[in-house]
N, C-alpha and C. Protein backbone atom coordinates (compact mmCIF):
# COMPACT_ATOMS: atom_id res chain seq x y z
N UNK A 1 -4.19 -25.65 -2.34
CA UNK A 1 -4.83 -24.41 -2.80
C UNK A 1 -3.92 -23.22 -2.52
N UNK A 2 -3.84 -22.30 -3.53
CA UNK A 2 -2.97 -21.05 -3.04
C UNK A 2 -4.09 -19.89 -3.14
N UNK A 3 -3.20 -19.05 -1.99
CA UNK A 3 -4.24 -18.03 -1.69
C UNK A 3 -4.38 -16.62 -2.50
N UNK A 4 -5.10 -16.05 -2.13
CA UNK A 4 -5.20 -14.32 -2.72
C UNK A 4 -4.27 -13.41 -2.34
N UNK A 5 -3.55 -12.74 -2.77
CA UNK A 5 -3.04 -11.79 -2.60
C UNK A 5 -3.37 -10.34 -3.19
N UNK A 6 -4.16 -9.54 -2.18
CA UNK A 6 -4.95 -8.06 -2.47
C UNK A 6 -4.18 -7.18 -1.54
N UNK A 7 -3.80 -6.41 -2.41
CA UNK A 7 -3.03 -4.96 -1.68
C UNK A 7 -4.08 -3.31 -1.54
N UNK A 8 -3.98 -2.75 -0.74
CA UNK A 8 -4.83 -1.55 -1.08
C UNK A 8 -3.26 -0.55 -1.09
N UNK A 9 -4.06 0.17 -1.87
CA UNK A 9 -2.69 1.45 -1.80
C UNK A 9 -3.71 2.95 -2.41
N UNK A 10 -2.93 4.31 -1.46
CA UNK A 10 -3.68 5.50 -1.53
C UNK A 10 -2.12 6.41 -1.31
N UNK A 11 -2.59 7.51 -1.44
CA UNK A 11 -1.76 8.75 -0.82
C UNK A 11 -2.04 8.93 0.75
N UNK A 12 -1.60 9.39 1.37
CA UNK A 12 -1.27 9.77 2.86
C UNK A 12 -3.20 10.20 2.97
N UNK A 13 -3.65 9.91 4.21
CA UNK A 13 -4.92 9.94 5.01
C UNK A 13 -6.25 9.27 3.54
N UNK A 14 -5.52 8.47 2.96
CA UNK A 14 -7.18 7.87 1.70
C UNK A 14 -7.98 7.00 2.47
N UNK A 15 -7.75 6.37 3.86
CA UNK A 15 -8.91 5.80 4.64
C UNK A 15 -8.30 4.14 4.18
N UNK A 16 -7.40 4.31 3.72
CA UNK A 16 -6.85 2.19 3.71
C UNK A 16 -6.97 1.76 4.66
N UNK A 17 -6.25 2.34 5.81
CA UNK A 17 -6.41 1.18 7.19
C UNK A 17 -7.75 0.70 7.74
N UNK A 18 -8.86 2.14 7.82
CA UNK A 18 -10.30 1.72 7.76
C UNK A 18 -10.72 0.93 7.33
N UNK A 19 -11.12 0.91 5.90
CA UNK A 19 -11.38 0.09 4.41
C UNK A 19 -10.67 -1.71 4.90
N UNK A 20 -9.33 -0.99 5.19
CA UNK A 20 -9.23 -2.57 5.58
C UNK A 20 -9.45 -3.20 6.79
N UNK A 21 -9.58 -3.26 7.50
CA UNK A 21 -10.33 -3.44 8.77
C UNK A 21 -11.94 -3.81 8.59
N UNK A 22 -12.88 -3.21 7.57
CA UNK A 22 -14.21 -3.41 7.33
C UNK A 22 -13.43 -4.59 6.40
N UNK A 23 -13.04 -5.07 5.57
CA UNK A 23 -12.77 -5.99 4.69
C UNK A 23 -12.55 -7.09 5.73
N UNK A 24 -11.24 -6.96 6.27
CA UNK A 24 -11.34 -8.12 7.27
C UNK A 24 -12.85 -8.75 8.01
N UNK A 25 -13.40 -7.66 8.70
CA UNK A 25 -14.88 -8.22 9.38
C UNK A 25 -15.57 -9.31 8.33
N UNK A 26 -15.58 -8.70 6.84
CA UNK A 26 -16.28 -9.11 6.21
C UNK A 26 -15.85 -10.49 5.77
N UNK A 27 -14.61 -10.51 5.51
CA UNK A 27 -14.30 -11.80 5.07
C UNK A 27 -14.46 -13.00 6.17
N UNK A 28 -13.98 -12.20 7.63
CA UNK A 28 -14.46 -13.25 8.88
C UNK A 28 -15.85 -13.81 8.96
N UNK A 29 -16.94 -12.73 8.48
CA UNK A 29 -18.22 -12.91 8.30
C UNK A 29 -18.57 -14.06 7.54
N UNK A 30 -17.85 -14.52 6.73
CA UNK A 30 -18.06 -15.06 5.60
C UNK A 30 -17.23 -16.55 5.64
N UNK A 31 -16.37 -16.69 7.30
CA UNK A 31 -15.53 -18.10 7.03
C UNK A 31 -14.23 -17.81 6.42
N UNK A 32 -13.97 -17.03 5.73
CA UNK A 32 -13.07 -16.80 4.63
C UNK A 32 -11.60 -16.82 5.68
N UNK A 33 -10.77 -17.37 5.58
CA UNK A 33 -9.31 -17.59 5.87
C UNK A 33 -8.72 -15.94 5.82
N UNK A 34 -8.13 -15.37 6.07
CA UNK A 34 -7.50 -14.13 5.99
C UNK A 34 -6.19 -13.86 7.18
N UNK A 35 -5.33 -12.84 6.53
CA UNK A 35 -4.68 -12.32 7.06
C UNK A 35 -4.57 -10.67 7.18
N UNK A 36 -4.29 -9.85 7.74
CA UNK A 36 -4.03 -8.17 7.18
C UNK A 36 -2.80 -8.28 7.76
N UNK A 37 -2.31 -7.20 7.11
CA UNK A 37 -0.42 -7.06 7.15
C UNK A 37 -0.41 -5.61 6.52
N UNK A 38 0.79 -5.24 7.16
CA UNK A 38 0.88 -3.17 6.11
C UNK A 38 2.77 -3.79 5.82
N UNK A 39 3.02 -2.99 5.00
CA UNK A 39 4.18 -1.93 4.52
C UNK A 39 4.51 -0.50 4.68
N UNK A 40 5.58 -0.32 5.15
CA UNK A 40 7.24 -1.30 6.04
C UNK A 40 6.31 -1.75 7.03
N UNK A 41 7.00 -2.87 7.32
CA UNK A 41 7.01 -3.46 8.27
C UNK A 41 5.87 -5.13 8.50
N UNK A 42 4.80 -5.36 9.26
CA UNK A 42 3.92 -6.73 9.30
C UNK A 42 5.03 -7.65 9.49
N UNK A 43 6.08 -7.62 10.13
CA UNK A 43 7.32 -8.49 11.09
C UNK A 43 8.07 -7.88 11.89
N UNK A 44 8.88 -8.21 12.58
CA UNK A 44 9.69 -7.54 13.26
C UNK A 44 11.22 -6.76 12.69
N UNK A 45 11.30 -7.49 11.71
CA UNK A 45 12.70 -6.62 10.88
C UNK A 45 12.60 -6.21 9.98
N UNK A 46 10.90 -6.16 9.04
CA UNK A 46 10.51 -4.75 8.86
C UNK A 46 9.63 -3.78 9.50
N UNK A 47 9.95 -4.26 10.92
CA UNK A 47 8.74 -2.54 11.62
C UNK A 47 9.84 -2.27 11.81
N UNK A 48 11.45 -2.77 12.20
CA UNK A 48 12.25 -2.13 12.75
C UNK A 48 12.64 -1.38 11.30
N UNK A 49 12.94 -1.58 10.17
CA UNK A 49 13.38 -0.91 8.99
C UNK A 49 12.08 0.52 8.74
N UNK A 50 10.95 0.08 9.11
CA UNK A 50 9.78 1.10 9.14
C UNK A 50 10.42 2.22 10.04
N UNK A 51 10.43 1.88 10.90
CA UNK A 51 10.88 2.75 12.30
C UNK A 51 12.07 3.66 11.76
N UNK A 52 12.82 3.50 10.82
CA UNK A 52 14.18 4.21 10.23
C UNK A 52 13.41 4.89 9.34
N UNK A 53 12.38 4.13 8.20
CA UNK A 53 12.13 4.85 7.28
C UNK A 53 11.72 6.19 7.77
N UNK A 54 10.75 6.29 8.58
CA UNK A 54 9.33 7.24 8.81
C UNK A 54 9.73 8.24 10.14
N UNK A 55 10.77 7.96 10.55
CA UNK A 55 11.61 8.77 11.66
C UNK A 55 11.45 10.00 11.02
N UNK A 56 10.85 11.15 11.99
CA UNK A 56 10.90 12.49 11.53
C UNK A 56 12.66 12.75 11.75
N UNK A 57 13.13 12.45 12.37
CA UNK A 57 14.23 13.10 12.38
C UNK A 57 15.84 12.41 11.34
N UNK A 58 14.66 11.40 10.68
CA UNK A 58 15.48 11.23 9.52
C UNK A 58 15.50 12.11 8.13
N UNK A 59 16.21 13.40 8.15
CA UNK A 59 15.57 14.40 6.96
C UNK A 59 16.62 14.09 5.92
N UNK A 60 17.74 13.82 6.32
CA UNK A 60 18.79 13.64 5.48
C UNK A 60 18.54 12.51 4.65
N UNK A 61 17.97 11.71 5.23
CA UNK A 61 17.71 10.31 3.74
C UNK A 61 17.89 10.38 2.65
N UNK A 62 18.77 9.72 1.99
CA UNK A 62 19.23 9.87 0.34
C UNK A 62 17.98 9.55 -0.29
N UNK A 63 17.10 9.39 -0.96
CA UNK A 63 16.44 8.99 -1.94
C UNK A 63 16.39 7.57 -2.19
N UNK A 64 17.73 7.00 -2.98
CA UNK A 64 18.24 5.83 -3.20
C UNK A 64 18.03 5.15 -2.17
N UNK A 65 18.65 5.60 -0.96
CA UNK A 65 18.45 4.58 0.68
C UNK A 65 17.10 4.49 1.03
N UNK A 66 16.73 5.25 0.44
CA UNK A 66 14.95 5.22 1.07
C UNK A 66 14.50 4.15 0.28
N UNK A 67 14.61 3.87 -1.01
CA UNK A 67 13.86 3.15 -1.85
C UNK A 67 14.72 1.69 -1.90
N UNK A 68 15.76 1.67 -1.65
CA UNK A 68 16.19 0.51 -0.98
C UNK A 68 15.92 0.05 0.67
N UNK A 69 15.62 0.96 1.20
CA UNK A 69 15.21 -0.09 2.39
C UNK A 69 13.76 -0.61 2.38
N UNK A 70 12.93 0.33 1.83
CA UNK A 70 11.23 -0.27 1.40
C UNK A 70 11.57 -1.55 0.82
N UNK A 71 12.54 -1.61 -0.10
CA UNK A 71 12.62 -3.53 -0.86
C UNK A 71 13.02 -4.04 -0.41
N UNK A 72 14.18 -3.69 0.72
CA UNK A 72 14.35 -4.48 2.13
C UNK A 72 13.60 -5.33 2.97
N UNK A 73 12.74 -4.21 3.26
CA UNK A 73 11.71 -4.37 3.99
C UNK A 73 10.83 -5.31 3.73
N UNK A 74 10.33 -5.28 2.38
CA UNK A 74 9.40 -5.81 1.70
C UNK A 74 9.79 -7.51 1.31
N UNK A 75 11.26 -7.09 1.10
CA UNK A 75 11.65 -9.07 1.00
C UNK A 75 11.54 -9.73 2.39
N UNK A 76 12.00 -9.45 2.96
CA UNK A 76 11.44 -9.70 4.83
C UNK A 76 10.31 -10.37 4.75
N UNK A 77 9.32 -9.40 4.37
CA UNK A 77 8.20 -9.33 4.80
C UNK A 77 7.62 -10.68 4.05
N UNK A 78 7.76 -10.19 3.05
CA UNK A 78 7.13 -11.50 1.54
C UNK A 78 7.54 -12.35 1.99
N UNK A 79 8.98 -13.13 2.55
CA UNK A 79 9.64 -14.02 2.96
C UNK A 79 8.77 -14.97 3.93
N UNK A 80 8.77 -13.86 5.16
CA UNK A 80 8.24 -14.40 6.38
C UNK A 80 7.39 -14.32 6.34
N UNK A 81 6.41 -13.66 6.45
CA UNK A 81 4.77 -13.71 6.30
C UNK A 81 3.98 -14.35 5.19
N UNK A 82 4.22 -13.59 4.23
CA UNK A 82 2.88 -13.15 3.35
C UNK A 82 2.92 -14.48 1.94
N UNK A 83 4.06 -14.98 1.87
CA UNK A 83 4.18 -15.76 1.08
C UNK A 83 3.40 -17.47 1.95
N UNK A 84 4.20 -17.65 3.20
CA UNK A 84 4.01 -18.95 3.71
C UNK A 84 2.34 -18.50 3.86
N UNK A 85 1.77 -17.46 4.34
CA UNK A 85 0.64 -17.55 4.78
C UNK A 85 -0.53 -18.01 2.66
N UNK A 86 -0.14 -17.54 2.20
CA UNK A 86 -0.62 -17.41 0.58
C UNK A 86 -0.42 -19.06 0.24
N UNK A 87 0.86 -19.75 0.59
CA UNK A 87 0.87 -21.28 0.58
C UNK A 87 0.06 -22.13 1.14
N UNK A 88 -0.36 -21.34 2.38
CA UNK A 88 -1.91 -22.09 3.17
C UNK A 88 -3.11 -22.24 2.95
N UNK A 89 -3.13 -20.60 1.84
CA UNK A 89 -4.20 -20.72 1.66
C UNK A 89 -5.07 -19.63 1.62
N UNK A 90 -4.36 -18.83 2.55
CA UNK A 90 -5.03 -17.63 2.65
C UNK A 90 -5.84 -16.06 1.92
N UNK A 91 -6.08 -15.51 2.31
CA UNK A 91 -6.13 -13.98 1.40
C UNK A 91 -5.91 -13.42 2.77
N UNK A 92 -4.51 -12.94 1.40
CA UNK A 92 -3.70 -11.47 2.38
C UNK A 92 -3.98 -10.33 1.80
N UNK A 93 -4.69 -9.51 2.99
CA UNK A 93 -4.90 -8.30 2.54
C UNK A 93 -3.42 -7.20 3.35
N UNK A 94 -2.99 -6.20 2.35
CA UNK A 94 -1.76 -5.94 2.55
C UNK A 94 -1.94 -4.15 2.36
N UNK A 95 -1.56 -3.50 3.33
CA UNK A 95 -1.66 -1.87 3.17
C UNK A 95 -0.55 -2.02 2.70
N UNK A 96 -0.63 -1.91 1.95
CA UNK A 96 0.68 -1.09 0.72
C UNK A 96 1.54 -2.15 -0.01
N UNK A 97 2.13 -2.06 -1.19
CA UNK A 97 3.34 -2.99 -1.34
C UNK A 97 4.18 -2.78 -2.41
N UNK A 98 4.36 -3.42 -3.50
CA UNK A 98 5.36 -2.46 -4.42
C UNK A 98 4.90 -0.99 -4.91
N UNK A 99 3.46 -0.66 -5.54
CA UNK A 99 3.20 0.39 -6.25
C UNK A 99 3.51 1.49 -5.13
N UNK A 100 3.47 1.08 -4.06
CA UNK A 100 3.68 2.52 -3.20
C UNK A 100 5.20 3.08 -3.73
N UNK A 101 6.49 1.80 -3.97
CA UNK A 101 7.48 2.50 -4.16
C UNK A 101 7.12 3.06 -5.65
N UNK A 102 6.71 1.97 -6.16
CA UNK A 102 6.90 3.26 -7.75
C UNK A 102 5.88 4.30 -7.43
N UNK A 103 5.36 4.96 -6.92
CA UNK A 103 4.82 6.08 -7.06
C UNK A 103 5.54 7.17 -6.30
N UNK A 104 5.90 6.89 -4.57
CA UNK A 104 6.58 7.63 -3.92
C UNK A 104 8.04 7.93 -4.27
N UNK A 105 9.15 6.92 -4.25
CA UNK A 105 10.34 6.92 -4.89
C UNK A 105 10.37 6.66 -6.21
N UNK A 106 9.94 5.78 -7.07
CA UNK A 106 9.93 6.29 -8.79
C UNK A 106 9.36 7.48 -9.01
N UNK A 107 8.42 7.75 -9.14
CA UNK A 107 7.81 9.26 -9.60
C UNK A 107 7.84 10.55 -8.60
N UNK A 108 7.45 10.56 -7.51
CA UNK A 108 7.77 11.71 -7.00
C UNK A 108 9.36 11.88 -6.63
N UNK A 109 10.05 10.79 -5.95
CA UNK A 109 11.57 11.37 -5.92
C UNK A 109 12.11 11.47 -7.05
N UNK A 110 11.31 10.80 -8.13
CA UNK A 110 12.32 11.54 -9.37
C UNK A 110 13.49 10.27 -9.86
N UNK A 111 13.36 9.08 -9.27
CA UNK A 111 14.13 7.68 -9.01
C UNK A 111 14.37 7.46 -10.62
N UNK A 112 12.86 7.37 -11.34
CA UNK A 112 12.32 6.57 -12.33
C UNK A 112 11.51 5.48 -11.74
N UNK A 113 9.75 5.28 -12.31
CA UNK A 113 9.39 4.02 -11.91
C UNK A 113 9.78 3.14 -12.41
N UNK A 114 10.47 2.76 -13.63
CA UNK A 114 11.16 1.79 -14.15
C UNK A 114 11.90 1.09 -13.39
N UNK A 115 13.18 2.36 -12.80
CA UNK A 115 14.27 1.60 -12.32
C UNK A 115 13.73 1.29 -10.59
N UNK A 116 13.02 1.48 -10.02
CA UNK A 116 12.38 1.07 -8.43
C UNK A 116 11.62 0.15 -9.07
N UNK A 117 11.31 -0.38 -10.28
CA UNK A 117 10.10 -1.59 -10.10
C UNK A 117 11.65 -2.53 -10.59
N UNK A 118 12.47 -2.17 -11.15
CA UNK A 118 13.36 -3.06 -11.03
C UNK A 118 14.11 -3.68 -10.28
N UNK A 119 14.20 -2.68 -9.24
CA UNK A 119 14.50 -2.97 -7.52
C UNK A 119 13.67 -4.11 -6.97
N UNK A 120 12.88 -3.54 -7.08
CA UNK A 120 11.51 -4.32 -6.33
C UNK A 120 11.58 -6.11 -7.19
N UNK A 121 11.50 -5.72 -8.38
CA UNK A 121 11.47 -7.43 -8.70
C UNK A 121 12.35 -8.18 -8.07
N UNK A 122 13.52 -7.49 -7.92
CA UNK A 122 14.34 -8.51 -7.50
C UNK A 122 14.26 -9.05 -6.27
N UNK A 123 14.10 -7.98 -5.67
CA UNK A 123 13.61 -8.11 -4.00
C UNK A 123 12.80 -9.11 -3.66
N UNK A 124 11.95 -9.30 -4.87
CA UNK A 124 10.28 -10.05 -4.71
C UNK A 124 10.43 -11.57 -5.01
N UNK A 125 11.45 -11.54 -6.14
CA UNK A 125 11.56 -12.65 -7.18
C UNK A 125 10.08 -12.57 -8.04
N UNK A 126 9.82 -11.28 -8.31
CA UNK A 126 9.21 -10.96 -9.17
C UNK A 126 7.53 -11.05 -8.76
N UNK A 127 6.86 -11.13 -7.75
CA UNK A 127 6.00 -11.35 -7.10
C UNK A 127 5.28 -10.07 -7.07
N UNK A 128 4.04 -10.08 -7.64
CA UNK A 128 3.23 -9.40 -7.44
C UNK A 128 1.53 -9.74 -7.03
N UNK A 129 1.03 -8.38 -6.32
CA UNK A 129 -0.21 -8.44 -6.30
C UNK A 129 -1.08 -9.38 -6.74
N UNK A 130 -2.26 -10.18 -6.45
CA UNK A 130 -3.25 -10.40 -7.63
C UNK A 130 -4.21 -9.56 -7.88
N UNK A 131 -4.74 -8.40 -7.04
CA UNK A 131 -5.16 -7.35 -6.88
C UNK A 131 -5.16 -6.08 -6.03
N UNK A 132 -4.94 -4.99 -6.79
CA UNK A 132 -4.98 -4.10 -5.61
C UNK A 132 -5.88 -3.08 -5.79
N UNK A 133 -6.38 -2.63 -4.61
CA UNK A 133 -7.33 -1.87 -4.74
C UNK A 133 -6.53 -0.33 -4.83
N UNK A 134 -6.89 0.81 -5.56
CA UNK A 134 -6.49 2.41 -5.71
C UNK A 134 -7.51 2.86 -4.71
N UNK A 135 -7.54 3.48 -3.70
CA UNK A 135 -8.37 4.42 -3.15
C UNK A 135 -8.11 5.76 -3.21
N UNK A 136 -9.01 6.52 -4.53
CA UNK A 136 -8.40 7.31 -5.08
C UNK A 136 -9.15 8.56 -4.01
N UNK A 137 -7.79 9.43 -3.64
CA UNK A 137 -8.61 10.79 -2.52
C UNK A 137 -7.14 11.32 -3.19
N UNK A 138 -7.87 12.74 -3.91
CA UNK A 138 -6.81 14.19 -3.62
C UNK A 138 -5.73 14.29 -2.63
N UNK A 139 -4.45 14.67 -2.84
CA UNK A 139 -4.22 15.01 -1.63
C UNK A 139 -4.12 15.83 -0.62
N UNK A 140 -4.55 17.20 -1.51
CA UNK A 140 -5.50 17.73 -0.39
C UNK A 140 -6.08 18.05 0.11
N UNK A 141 -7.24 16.98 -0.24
CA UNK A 141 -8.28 16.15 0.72
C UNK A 141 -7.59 15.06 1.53
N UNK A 142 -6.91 14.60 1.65
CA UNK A 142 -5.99 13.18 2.71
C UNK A 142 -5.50 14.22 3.40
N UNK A 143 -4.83 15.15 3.29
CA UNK A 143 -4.41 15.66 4.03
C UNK A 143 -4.69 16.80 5.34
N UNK A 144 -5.81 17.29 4.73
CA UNK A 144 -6.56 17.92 5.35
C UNK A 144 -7.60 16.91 6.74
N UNK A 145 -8.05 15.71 6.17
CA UNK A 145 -8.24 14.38 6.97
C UNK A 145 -7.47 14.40 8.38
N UNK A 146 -6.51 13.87 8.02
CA UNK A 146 -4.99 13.61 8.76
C UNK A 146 -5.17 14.86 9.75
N UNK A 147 -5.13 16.26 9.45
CA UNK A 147 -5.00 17.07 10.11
C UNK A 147 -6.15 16.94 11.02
N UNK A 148 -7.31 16.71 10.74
CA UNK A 148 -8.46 16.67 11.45
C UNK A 148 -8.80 15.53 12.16
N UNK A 149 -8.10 14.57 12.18
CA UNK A 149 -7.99 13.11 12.77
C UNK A 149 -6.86 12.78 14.23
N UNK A 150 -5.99 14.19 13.92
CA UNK A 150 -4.94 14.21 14.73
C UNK A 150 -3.55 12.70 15.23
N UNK A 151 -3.78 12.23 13.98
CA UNK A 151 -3.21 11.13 14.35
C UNK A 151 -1.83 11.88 14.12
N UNK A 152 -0.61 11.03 14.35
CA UNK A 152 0.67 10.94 14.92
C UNK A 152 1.52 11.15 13.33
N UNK A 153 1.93 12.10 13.28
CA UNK A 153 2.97 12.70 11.91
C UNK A 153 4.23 11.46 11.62
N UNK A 154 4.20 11.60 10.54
CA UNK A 154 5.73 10.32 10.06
C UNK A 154 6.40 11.41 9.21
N UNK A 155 7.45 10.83 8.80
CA UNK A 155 8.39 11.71 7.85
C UNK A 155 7.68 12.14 6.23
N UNK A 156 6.37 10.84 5.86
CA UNK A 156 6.10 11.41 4.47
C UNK A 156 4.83 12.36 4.97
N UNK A 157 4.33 12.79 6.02
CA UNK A 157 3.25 13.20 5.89
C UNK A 157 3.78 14.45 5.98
N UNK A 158 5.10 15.19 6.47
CA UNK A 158 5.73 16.32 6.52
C UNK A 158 5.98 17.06 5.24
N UNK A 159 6.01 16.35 4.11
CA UNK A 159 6.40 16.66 2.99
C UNK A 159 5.72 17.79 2.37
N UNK A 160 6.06 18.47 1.48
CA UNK A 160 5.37 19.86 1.15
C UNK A 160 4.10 19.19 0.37
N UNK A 161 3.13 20.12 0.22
CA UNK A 161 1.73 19.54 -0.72
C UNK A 161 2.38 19.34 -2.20
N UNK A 162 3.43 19.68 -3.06
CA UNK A 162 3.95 19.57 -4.10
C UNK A 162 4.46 18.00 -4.43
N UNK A 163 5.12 17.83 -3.32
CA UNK A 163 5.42 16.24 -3.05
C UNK A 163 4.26 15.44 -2.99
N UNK A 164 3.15 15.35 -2.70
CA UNK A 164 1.88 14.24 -2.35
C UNK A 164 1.23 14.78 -3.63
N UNK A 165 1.16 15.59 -4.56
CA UNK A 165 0.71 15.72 -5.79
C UNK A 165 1.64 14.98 -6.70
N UNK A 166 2.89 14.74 -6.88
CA UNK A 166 3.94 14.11 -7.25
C UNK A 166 3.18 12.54 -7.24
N UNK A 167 3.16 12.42 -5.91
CA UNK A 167 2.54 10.82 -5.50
C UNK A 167 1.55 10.38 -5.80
N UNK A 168 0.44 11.22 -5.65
CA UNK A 168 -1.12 11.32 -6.81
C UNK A 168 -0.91 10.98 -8.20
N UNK A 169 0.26 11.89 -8.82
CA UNK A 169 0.48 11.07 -10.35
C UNK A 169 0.91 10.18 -10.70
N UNK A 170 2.28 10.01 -9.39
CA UNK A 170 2.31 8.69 -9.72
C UNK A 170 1.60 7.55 -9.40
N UNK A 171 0.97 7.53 -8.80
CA UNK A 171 0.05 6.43 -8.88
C UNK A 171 -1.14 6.32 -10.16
N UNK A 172 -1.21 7.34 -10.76
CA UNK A 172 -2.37 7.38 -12.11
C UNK A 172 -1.16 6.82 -12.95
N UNK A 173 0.00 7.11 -13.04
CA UNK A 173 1.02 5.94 -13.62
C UNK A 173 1.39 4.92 -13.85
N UNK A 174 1.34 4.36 -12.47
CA UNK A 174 1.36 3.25 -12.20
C UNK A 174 0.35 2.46 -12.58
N UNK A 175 -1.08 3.01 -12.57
CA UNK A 175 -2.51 2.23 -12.96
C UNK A 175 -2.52 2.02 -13.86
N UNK A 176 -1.81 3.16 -14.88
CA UNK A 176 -1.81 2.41 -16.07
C UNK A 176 -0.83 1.52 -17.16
N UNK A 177 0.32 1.64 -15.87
CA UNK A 177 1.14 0.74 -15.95
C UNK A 177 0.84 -1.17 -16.09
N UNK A 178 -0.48 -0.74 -14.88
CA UNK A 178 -0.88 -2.44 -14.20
C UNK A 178 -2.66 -2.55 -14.37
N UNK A 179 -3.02 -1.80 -15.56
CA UNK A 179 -4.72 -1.77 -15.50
C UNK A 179 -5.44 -3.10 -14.82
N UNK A 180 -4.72 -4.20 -15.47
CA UNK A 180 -5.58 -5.05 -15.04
C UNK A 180 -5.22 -6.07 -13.65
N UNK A 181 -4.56 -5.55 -13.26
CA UNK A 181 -4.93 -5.86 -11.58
C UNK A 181 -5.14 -4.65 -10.62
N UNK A 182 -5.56 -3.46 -10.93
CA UNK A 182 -5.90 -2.26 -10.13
C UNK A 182 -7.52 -1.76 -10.37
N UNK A 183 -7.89 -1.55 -9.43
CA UNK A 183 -9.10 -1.28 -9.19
C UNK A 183 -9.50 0.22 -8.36
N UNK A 184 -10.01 1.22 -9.62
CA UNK A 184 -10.11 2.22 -8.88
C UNK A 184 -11.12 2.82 -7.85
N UNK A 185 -10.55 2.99 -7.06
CA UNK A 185 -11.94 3.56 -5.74
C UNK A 185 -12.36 4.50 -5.72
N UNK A 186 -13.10 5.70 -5.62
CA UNK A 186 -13.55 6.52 -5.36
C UNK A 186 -13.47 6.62 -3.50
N UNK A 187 -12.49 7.19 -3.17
CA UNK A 187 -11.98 7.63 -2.15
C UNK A 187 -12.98 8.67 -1.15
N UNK A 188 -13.53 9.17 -2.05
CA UNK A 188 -13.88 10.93 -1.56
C UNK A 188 -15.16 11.04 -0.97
N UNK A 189 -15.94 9.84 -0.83
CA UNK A 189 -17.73 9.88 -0.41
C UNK A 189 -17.45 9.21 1.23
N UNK A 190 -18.51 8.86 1.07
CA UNK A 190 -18.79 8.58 2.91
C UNK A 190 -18.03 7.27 2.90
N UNK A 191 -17.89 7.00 3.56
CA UNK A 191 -16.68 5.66 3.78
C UNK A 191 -17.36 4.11 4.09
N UNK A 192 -18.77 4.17 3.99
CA UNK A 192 -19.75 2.91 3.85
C UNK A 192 -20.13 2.61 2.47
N UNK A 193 -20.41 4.01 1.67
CA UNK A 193 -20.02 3.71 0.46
C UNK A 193 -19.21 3.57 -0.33
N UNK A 194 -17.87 4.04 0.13
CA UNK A 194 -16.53 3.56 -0.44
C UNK A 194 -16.52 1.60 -0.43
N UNK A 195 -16.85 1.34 0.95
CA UNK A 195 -16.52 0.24 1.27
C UNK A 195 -17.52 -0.68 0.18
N UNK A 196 -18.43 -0.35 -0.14
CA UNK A 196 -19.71 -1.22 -0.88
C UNK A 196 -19.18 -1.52 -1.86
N UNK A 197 -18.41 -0.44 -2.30
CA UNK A 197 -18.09 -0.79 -4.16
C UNK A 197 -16.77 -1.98 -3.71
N UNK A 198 -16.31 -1.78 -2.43
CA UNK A 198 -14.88 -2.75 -2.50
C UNK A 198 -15.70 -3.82 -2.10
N UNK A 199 -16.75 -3.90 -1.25
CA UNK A 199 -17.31 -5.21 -0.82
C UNK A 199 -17.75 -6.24 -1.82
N UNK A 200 -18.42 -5.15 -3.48
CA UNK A 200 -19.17 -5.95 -4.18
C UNK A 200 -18.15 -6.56 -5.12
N UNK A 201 -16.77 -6.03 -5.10
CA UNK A 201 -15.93 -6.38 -6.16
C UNK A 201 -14.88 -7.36 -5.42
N UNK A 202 -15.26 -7.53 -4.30
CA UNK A 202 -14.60 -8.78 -3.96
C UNK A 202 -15.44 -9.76 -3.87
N UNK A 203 -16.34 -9.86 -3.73
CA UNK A 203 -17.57 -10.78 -4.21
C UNK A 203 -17.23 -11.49 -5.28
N UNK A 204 -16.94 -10.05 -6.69
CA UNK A 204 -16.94 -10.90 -7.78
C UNK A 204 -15.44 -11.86 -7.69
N UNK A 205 -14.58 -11.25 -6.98
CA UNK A 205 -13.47 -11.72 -6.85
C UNK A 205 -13.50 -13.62 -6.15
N UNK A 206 -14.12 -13.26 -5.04
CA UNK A 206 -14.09 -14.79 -4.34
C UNK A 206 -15.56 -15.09 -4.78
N UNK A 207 -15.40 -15.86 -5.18
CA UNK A 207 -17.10 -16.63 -5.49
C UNK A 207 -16.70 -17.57 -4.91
C-alpha cells in the first residue's frame, strides 16, 4: 500500500503548525498511520540548510541561492523521510513543500514560477503533493498574529508588507496553476472552525 501525501501551505502566521497538530490528534484518533514533517528542514541536513535559510543575519542572500537551497533542502528531505515513510504506508502531513517556493521565490522574488517549479522537479524527480491544503489569511492579518503571539522572528517574517502581498498572489497563482490538488481554507475565523472544514475534507479524503 502507498501512502498519502498532504502538504498545508499559508503566508507567514496562517495557523499551519496549529491546524496541523489538530490533524495529527485526529488521525491518531482514528488508528490512522501518520507522520508530520515541515520545510526546510524534518532531518538533520535540512534543519541545518533551514538554519542558513532563515538566519536574520543572512540579508545578503542572492535570490537564486535562496531558491536553490529550499530544493536542496527539500531533496534531503523527500529522500530521507517522506518518501520511505509514504512506501510504508503512511500519510505525511508536511508544513510546506514545493508551492511555498513557487510563490515565495517564483512570484514574489521575481525568479518566475515556471523556472523554480523547474528547479523543484528536478530536485523531486518530479514528485508532488497528493493534496494540499491553502490556508488562506491576508497578510496583514498573519502578520499582525505573529506580532501578537510573540513568537521568534526569521529572515521572511522581516520582509516589508509589500513582499508577503507578493506571496499572497503568488499563491492564488499557484492554485490555479494546481486546482485540483489544492484546497482552499478560509484562514480568517476561529481556528475550530477552520479545522472542521479540514477535518470533513479529509474524511472525504480517507474513507
Amino acid at each position: 500500500m502507498s501512502g498519502l501525501f498532504i502538504t498545508f501551505e499559508g503566508t507567514e502566521g496562517s495557523g499551519k503548525t496549529t491546524l496541523i497538530n489538530k490533524v495529527v490528534d485526529y488521525l491518531n484518533s482514528k488508528n490512522i498511520k501518520n507522520i508530520k514533517t515541515r520545510e526546510p528542514g524534518g532531518i538533520k541536513i535540512a534543519e541545518e540548510i533551514r538554519n542558513v535559510i532563515l538566519n536574520v543575519d543572512n540579508t545578503q542572500m542572492d535570490k537564486i541561492t535562496e531558491a536553490l537551497l529550499y530544493a536542496a533542502s527539500r531533496r534531503q528531505h523527500l529522500v530521507e523521510k517522506v518518501t520511505p515513510y509514504l512506501e510504508e504506508g503512511y500519510v505525511v502531513i508536511c508544513d510546506r513543500f514545493i508551492d511555498s517556493s513557487l510563490a515565495y521565490q517564483g512570484y514574489a522574488r521575481g525568479i518566475g514560477i515556471d523556472k523554480v517549479y523547474g528547479i523543484n522537479l528536478y530536485a523531486t524527480d518530479g514528485m508532488l503533493p497528493d493534496y494540499t491544503f491553502y490556508i488562506d489569511v491576508r497578510p496583514e492579518i498573519g502578520l499582525q498574529r505573529i506580532q501578537s503571539n510573540n513568537r521568534e522572528k526569521n529572515r521572511l517574517d522581516l520582509e516589508s508588507i509589500s513582499f508577503h502581498q507578493k506571496v499572497y498572489q503568488g499563491y492564488k497563482e499557484v492554485e490555479k496553476k494546481f486546482p485540483e490538488r489544492f484546497i482552499n481554507i478560509n484562514g480568517e475565523r476561529d481556528i475550530d472552525e477552520v479545522f472542521l472544514d479540514i477535518k470533513n475534507k479529509i474524511d472525504e479524503i480517507i474513507r
